[in-house]
N, C-alpha and C. Protein backbone atom coordinates (compact mmCIF):
# COMPACT_ATOMS: atom_id res chain seq x y z
N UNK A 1 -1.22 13.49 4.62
CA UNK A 1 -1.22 12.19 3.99
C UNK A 1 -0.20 11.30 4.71
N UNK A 2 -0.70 10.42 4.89
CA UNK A 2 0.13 9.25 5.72
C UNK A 2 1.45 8.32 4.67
N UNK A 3 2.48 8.21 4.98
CA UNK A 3 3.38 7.44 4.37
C UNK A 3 3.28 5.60 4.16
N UNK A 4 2.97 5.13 2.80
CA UNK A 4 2.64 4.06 2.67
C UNK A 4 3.65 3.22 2.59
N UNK A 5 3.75 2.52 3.63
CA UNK A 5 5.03 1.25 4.37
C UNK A 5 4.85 -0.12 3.54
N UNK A 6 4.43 -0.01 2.14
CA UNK A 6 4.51 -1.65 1.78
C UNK A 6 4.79 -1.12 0.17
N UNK A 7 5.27 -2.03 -0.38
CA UNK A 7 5.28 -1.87 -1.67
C UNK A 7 3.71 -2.03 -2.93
N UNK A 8 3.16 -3.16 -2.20
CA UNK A 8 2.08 -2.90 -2.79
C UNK A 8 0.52 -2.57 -2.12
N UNK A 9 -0.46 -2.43 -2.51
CA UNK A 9 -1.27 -1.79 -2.52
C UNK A 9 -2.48 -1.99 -2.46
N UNK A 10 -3.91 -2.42 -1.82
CA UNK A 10 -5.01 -2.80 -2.05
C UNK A 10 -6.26 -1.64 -1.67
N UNK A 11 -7.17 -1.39 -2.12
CA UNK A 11 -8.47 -0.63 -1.32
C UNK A 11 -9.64 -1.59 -0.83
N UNK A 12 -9.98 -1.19 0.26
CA UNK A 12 -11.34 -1.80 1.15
C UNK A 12 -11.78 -3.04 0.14
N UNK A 13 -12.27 -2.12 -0.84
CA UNK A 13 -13.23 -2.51 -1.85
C UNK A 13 -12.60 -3.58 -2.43
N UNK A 14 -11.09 -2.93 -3.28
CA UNK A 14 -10.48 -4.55 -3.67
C UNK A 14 -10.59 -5.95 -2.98
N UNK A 15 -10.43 -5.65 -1.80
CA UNK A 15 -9.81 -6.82 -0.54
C UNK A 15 -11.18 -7.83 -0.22
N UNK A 16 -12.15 -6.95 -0.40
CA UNK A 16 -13.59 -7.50 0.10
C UNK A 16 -13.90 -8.36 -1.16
N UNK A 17 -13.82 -7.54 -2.41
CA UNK A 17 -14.29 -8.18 -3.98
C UNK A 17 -13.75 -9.43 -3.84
N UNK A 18 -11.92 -9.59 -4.21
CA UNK A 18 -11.25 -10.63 -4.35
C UNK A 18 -10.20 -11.03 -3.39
N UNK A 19 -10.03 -11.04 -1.66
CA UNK A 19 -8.70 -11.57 -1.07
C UNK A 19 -7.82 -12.32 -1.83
N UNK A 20 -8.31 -13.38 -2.35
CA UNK A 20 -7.12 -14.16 -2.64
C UNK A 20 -6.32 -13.47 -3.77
N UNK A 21 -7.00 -12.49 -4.84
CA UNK A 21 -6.46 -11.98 -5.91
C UNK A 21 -5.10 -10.60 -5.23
N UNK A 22 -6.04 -10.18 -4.08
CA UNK A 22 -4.86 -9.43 -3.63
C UNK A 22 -3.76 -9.96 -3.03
N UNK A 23 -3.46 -10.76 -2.51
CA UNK A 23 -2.48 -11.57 -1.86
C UNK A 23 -1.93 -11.95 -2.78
N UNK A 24 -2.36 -12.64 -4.03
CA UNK A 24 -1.45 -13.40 -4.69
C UNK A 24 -0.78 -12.28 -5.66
N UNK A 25 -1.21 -11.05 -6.27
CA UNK A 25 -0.59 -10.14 -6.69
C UNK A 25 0.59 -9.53 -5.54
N UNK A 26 0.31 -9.73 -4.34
CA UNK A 26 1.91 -8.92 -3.63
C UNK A 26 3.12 -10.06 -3.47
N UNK A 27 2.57 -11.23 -4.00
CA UNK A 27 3.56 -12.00 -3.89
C UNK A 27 4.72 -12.91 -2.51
N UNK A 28 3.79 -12.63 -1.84
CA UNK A 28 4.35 -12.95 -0.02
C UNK A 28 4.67 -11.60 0.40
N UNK A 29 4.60 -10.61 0.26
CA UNK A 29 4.93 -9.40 0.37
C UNK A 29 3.63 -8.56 1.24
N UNK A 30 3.98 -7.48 2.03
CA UNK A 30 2.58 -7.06 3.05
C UNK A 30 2.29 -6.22 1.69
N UNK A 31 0.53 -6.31 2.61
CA UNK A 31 0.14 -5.35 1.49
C UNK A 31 -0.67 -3.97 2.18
N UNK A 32 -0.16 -2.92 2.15
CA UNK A 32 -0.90 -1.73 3.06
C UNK A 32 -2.67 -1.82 2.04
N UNK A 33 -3.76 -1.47 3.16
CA UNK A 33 -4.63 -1.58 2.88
C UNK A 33 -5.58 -0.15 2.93
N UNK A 34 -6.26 0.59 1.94
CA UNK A 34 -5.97 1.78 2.07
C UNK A 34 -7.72 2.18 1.87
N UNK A 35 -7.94 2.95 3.00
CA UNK A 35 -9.08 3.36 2.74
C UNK A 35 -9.37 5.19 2.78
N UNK A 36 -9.83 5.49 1.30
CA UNK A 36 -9.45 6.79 1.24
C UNK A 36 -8.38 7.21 0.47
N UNK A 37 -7.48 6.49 0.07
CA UNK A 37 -6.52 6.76 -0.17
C UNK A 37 -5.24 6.50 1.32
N UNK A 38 -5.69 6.48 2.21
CA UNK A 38 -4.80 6.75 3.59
C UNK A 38 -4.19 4.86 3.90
N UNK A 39 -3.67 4.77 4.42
CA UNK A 39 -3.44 3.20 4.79
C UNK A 39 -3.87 3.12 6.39
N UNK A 40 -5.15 1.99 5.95
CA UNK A 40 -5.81 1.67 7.50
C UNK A 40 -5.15 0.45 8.16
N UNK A 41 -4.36 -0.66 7.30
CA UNK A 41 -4.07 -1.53 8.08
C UNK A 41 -2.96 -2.11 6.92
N UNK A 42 -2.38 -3.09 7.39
CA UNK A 42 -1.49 -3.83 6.75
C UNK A 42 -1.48 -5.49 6.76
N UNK A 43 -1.62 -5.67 5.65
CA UNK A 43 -1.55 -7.37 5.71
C UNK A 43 -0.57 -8.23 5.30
N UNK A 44 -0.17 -8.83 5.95
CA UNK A 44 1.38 -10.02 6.19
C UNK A 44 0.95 -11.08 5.99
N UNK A 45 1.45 -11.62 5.16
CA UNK A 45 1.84 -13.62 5.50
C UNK A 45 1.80 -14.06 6.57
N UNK A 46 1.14 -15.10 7.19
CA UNK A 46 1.16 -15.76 8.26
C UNK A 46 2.89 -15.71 8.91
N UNK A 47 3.36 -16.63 7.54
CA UNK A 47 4.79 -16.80 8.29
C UNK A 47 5.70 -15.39 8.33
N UNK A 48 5.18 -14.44 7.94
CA UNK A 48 6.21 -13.34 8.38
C UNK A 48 5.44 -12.70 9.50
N UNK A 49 4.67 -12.63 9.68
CA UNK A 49 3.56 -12.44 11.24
C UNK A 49 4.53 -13.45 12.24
N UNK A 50 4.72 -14.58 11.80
CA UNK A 50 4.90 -15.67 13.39
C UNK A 50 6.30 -15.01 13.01
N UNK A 51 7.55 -14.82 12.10
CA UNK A 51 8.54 -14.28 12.17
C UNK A 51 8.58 -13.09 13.16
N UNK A 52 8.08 -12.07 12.98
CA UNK A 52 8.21 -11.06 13.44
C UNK A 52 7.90 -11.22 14.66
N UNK A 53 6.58 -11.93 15.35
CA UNK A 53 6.36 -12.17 16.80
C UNK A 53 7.64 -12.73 17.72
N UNK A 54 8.14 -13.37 16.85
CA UNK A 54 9.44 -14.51 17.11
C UNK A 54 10.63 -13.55 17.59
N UNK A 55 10.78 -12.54 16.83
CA UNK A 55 11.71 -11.57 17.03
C UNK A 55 11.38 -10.45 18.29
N UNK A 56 10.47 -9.96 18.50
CA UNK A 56 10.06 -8.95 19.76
C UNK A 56 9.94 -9.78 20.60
N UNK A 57 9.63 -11.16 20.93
CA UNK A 57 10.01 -11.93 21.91
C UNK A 57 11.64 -12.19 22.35
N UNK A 58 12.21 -12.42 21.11
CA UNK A 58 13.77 -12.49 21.19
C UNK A 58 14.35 -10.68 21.74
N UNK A 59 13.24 -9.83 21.90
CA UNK A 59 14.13 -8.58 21.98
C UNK A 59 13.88 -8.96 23.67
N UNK A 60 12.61 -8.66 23.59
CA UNK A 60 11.97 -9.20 25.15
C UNK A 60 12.87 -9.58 26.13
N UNK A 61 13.17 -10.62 25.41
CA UNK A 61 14.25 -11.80 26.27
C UNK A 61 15.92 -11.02 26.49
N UNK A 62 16.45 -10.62 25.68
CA UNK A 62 17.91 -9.94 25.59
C UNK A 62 18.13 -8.89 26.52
């Protein structure tokens, strides 16, 4: 079993039914996306996506 890296939580099925309902329940917060039970992907806020790009560029650079 794989270790789930977000606090909250969605399945396939949730994400497809209602996106916006899952997003707005994690609260700006990623949400691991879990198919099977296992986590297939993870979903971020735009602005913590361009954050984070922002930063491995800043490592890049150093």
């Amino acid at each position: 079993m794989k270790l789930v890296l977000a606090n909250c939580s969605a399945s396939l099925s949730e994400l497809k039914r209602d996106p916006a309902a899952v997003l707005a329940a994690a609260g700006g917060a990623a949400v691991a996306i879990l198919n099977h039970n296992e986590p297939t992907a993870y979903l971020v806020p735009a602005d913590t996506y361009e954050w984070l790009l922002d930063r491995i560029e800043d490592a890049d650079l150093a």
